[in-house]
Protein backbone atom coordinates (compact mmCIF):
# COMPACT_ATOMS: atom_id res chain seq x y z
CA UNK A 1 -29.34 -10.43 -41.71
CA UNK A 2 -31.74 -13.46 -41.75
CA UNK A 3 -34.79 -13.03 -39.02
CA UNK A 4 -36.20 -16.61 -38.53
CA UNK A 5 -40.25 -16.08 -36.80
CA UNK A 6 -40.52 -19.55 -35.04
CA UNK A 7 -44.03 -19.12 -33.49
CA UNK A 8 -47.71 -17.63 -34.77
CA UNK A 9 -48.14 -13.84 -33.80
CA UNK A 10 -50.05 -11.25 -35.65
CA UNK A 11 -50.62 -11.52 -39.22
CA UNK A 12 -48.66 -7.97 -39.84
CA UNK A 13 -45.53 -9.03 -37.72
CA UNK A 14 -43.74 -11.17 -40.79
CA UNK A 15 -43.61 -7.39 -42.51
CA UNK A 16 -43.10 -5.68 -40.48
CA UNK A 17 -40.03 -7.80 -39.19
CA UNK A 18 -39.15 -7.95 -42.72
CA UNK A 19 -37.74 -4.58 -43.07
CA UNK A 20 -35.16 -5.21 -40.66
CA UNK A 21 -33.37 -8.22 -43.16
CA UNK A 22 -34.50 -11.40 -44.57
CA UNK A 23 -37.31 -13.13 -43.19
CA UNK A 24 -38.11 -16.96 -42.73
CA UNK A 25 -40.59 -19.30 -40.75
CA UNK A 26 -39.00 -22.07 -42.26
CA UNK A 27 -37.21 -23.67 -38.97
CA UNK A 28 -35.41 -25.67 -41.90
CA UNK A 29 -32.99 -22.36 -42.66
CA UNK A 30 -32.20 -22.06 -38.96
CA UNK A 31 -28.45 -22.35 -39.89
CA UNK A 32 -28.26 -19.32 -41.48
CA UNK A 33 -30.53 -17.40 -38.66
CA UNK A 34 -28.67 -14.22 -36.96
CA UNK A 35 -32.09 -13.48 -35.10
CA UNK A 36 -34.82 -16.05 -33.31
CA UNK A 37 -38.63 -14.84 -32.58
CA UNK A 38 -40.20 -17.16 -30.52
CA UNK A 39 -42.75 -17.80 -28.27
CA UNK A 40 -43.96 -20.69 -25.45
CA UNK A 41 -43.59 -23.04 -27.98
CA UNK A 42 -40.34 -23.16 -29.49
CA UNK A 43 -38.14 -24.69 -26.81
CA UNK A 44 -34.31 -22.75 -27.21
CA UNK A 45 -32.30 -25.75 -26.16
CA UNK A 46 -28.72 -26.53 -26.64
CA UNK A 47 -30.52 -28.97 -29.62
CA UNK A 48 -31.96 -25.88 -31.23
CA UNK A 49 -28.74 -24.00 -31.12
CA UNK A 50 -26.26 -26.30 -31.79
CA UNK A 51 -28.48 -26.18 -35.54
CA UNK A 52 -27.61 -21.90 -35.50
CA UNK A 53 -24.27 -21.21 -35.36
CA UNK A 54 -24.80 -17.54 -36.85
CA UNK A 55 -27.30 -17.02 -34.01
CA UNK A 56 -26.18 -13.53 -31.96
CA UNK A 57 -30.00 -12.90 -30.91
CA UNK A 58 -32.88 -14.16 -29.55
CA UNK A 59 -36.55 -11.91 -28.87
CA UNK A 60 -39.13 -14.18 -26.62
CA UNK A 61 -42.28 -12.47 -27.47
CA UNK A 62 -43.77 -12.83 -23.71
CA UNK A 63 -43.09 -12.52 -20.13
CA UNK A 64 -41.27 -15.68 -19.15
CA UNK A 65 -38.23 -16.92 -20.85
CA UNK A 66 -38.22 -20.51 -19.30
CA UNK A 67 -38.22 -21.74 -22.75
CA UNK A 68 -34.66 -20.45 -23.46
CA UNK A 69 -32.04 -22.41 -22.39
CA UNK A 70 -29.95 -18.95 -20.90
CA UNK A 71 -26.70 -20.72 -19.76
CA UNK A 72 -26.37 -21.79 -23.23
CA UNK A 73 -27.28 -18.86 -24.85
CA UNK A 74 -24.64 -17.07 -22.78
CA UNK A 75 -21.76 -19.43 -23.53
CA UNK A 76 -22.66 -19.18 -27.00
CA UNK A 77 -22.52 -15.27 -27.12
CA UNK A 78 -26.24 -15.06 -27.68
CA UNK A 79 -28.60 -12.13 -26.37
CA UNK A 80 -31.53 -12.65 -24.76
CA UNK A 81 -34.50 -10.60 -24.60
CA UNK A 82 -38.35 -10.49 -24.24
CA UNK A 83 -41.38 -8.22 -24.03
CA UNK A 84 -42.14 -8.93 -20.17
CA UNK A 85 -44.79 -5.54 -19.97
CA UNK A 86 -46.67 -6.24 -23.38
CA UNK A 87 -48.94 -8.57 -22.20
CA UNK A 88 -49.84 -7.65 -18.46
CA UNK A 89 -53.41 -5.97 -19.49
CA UNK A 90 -54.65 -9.28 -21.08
CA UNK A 91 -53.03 -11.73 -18.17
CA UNK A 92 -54.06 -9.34 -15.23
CA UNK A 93 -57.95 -9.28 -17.27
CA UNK A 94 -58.33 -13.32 -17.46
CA UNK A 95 -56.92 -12.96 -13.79
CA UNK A 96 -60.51 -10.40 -12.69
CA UNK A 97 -62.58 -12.75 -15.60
CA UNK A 98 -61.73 -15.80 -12.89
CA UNK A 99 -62.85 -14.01 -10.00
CA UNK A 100 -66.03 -12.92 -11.51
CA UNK A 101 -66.71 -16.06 -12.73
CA UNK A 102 -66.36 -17.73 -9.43
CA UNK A 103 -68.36 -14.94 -7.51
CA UNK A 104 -71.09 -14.73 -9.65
CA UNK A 105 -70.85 -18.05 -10.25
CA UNK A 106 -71.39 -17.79 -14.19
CA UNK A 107 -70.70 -20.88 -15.56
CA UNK A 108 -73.23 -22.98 -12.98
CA UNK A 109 -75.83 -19.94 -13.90
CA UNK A 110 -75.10 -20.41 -17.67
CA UNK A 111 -74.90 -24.64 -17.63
CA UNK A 112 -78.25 -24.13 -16.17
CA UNK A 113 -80.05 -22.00 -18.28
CA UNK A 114 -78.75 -24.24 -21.32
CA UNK A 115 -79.86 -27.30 -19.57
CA UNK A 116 -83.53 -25.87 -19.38
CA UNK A 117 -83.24 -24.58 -15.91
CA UNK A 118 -83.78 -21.65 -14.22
CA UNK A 119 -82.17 -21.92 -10.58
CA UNK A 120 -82.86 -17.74 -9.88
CA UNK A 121 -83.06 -18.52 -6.28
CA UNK A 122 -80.13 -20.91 -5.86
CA UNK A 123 -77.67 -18.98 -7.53
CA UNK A 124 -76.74 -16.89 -4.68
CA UNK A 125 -73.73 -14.86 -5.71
CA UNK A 126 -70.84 -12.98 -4.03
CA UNK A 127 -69.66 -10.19 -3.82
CA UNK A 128 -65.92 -8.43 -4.97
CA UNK A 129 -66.25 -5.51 -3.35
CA UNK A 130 -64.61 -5.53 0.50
CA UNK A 131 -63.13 -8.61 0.10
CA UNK A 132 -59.24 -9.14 0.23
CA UNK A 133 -57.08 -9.94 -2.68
CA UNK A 134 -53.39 -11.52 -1.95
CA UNK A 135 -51.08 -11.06 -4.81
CA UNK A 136 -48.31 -13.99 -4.78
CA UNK A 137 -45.03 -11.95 -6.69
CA UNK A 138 -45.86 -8.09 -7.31
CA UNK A 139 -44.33 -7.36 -10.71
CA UNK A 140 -46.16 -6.16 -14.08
CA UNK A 141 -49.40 -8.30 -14.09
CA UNK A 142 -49.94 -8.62 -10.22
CA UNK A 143 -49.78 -4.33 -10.61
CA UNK A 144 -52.03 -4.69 -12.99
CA UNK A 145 -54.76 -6.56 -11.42
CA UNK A 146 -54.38 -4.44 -8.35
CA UNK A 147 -55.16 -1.58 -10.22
CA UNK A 148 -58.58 -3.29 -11.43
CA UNK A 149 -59.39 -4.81 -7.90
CA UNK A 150 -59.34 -1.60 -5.92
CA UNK A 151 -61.13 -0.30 -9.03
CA UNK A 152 -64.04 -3.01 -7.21
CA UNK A 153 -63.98 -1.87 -4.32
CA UNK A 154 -61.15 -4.54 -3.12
CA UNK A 155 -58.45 -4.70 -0.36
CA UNK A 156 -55.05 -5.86 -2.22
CA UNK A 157 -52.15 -6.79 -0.15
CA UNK A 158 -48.38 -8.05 -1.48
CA UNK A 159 -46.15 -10.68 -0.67
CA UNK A 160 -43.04 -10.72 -2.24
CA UNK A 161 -39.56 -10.87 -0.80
CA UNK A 162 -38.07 -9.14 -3.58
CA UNK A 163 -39.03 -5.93 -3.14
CA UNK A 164 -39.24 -3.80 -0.07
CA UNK A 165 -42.06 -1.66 -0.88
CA UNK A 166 -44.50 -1.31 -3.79
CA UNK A 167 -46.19 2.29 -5.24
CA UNK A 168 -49.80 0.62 -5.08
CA UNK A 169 -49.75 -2.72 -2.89
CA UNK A 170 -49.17 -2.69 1.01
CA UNK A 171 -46.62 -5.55 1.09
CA UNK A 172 -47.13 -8.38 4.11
CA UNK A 173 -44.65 -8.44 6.64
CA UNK A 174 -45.13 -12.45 5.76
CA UNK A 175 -46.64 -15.41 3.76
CA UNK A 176 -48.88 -16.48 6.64
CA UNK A 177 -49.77 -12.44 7.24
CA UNK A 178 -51.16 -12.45 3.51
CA UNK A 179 -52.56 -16.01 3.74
CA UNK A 180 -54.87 -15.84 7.09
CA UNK A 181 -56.31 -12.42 5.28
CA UNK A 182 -56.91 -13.04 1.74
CA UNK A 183 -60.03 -14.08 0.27
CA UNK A 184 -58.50 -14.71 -3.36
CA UNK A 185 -55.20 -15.39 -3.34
CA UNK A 186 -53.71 -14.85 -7.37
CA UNK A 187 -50.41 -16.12 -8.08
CA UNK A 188 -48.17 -14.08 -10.08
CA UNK A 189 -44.16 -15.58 -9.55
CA UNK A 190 -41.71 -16.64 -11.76
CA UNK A 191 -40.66 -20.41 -12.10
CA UNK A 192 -37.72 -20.49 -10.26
CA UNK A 193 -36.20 -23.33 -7.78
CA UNK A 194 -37.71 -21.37 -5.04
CA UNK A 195 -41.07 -21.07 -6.50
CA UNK A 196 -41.57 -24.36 -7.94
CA UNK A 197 -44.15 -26.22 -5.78
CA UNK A 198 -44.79 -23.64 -3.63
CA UNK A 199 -48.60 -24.12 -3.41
CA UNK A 200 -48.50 -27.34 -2.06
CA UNK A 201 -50.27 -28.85 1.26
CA UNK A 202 -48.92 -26.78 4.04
CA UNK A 203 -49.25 -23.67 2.60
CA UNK A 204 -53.02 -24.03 1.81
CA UNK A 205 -53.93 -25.02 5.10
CA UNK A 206 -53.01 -21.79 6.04
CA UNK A 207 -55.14 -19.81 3.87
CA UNK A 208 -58.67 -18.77 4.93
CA UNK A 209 -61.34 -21.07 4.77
CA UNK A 210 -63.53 -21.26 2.02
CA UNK A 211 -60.87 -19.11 -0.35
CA UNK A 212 -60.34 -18.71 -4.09
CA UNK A 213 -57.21 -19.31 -5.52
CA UNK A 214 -56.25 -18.47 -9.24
CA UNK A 215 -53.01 -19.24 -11.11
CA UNK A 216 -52.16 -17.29 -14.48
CA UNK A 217 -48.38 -17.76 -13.98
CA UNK A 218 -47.03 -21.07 -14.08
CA UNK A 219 -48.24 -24.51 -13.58
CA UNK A 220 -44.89 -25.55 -11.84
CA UNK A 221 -45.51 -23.23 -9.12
CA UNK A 222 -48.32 -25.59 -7.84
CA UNK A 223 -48.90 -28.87 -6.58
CA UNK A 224 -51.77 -30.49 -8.51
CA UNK A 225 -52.51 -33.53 -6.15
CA UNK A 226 -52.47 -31.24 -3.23
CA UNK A 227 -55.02 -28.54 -5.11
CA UNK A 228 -57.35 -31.16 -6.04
CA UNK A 229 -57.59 -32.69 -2.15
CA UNK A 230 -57.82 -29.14 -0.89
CA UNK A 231 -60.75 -28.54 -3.49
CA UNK A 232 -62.15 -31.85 -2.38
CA UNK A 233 -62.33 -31.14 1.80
CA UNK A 234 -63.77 -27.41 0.78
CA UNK A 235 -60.89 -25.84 2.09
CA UNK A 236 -60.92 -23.91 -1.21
CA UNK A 237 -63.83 -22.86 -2.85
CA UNK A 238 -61.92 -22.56 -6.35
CA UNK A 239 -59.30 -22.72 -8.52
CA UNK A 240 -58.86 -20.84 -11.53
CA UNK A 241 -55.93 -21.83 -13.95
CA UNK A 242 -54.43 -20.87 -16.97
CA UNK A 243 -51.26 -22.98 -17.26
CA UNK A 244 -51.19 -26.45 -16.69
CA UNK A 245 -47.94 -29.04 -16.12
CA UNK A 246 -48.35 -30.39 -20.20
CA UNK A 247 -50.61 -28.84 -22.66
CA UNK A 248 -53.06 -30.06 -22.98
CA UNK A 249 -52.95 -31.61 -19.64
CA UNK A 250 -53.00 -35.32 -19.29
CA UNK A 251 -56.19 -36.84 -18.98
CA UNK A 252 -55.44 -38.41 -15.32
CA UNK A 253 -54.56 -34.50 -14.29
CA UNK A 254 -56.21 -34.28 -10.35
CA UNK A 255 -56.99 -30.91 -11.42
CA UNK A 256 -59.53 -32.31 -14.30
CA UNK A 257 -61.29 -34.28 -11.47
CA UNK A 258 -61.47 -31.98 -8.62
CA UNK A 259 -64.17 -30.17 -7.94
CA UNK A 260 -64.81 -26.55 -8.64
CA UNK A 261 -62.00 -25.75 -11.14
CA UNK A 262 -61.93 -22.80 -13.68
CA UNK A 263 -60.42 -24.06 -16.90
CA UNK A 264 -58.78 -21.80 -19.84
CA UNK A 265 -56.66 -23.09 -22.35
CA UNK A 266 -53.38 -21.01 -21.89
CA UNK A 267 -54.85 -17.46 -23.20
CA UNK A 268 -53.89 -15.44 -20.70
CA UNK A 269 -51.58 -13.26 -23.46
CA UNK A 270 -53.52 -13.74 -26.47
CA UNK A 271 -55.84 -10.84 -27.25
CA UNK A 272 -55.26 -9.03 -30.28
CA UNK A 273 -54.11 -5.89 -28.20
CA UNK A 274 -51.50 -7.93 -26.55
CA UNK A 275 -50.02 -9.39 -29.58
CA UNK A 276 -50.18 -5.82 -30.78
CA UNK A 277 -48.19 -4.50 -28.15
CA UNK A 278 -45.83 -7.66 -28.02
CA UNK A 279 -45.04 -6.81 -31.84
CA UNK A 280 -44.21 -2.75 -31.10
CA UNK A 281 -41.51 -4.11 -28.51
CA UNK A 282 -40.00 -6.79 -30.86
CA UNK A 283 -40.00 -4.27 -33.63
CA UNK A 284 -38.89 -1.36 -31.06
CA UNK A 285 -35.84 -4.19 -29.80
CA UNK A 286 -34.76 -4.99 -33.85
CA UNK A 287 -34.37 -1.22 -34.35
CA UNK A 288 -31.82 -0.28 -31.74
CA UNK A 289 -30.47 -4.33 -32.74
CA UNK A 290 -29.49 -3.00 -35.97
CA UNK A 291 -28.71 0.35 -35.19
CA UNK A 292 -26.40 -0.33 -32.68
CA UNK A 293 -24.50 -2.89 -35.95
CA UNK A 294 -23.80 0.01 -38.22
């Protein structure tokens, strides 16, 4: 069996994936592939696959799988899986790192003191504790940050029509319930049809003034144009993002040139835990692949 690793992981994976067949990260010898490990960046297209006809499997090591072409992969016999738990300590982290940031306003405090300043009495900060977190989509990560937020003394509230009740989040009875509450709303759905540009104008003029809005789930999910003008009036008072419509973004992005905006470069899954954790599953999914061949 020929195991081709298409993106970076952990140094050990290769190895450790190697004692399951033959292994490659030579995209070259994806003909003779029965297994793909990818990541965000290898796009699973009906290109890709039309080069791997001995493909039967393919392990996303991540949460979303909207790099993978499924309908294709399905007519073509293929299995799909990924690691969608792995990685919901690191994302749900970045997602308490942005509201810090933003509260305590750490990156004006730190500018400052590089620039020779020392603005003690300027810097008037906030406060987590009492506020209101809304979490957009309650799966894995949005559980995860809940857990950390009530940890600070927070009020978390749900929306998400897919489930009917949650173990640790009071779920809204609606959008604009969760919307007129929230202080920081965190965004945590899927990229579907439904979801994509679902942030857009109306729906953040009915969030509370003066609120903070992060986004460690997809870029699509958000109107960028629409952000930046509600950043511009004050109607928020941040946004914090992780994903972005083209990586890097393009240089005439709104979002570059709106005020108040939190900036990482995609990280939200790379810690060395996470990539830890992502390479138990993939190992963990090979195992019961081949023992369910013999």
């Amino acid at each position: 069996m020929k195991i081709l690793l298409a993106d970076p992981f952990t140094p050990e994976l290769p190895a450790r994936l190697a004692a399951f067949g033959e292994l490659s990260e030579d995209l070259g010898e994806l003909g003779d592939a029965e297994v793909l490990v990818v990541r965000s960046r290898t796009r699973v297209n009906e290109a890709l696959l039309a080069r791997a006809p001995g493909l039967r499997l393919v392990l996303r090591g991540g949460v979303g799988i909207d790099n993978i072409d499924l309908r294709a992969c399905e007519a073509r016999h293929i299995q799909v899986l990924n690691t969608p738990k792995a990685s919901s300590i690191a994302v749900a982290e970045l997602t308490m790192a942005f509201m810090l940031a933003v509260t305590t306003r750490l990156v004006e405090a730190h500018n400052a003191m590089r620039e020779g300043r020392f603005p003690k009495k300027e810097l008037l900060r906030t406060e987590l504790y009492g506020k209101t977190l809304g979490l957009l989509g309650v799966g894995n990560v949005a559980t995860e940050v809940a857990r950390r937020a009530l940890a600070f003394g927070m009020s978390v509230l749900g929306y998400d029509p897919n489930l009917c009740e949650h173990p640790l989040v009071p779920l809204a009875r609606s959008l604009d319930e969760l919307l007129s509450q929230c202080d920081v709303v965190s965004i945590h759905l899927p990229p579907t049809p439904g979801t994509r540009g679902f942030i857009q104008a109306r729906v953040l003029a009915r969030m509370k003034d003066g609120a903070i809005l992060i986004n460690t789930a997809r870029s699509q999910c958000v109107v960028e144009q629409d952000l930046a003008d509600a950043l511009g009036t004050g109607k928020l008072r941040a946004y914090c993002t992780d994903v972005y419509s083209t990586e890097p973004p393009q240089p005439d992005s709104p979002i570059l040139k709106a005020p108040n905006v939190y900036l990482t470069p995609h990280i939200g899954a790379n810690t060395g835990e996470s990539l830890d954790r992502i390479g138990d599953v993939l190992v963990a999914i090979l195992q019961d692949y081949v023992s369910r061949k013999e």
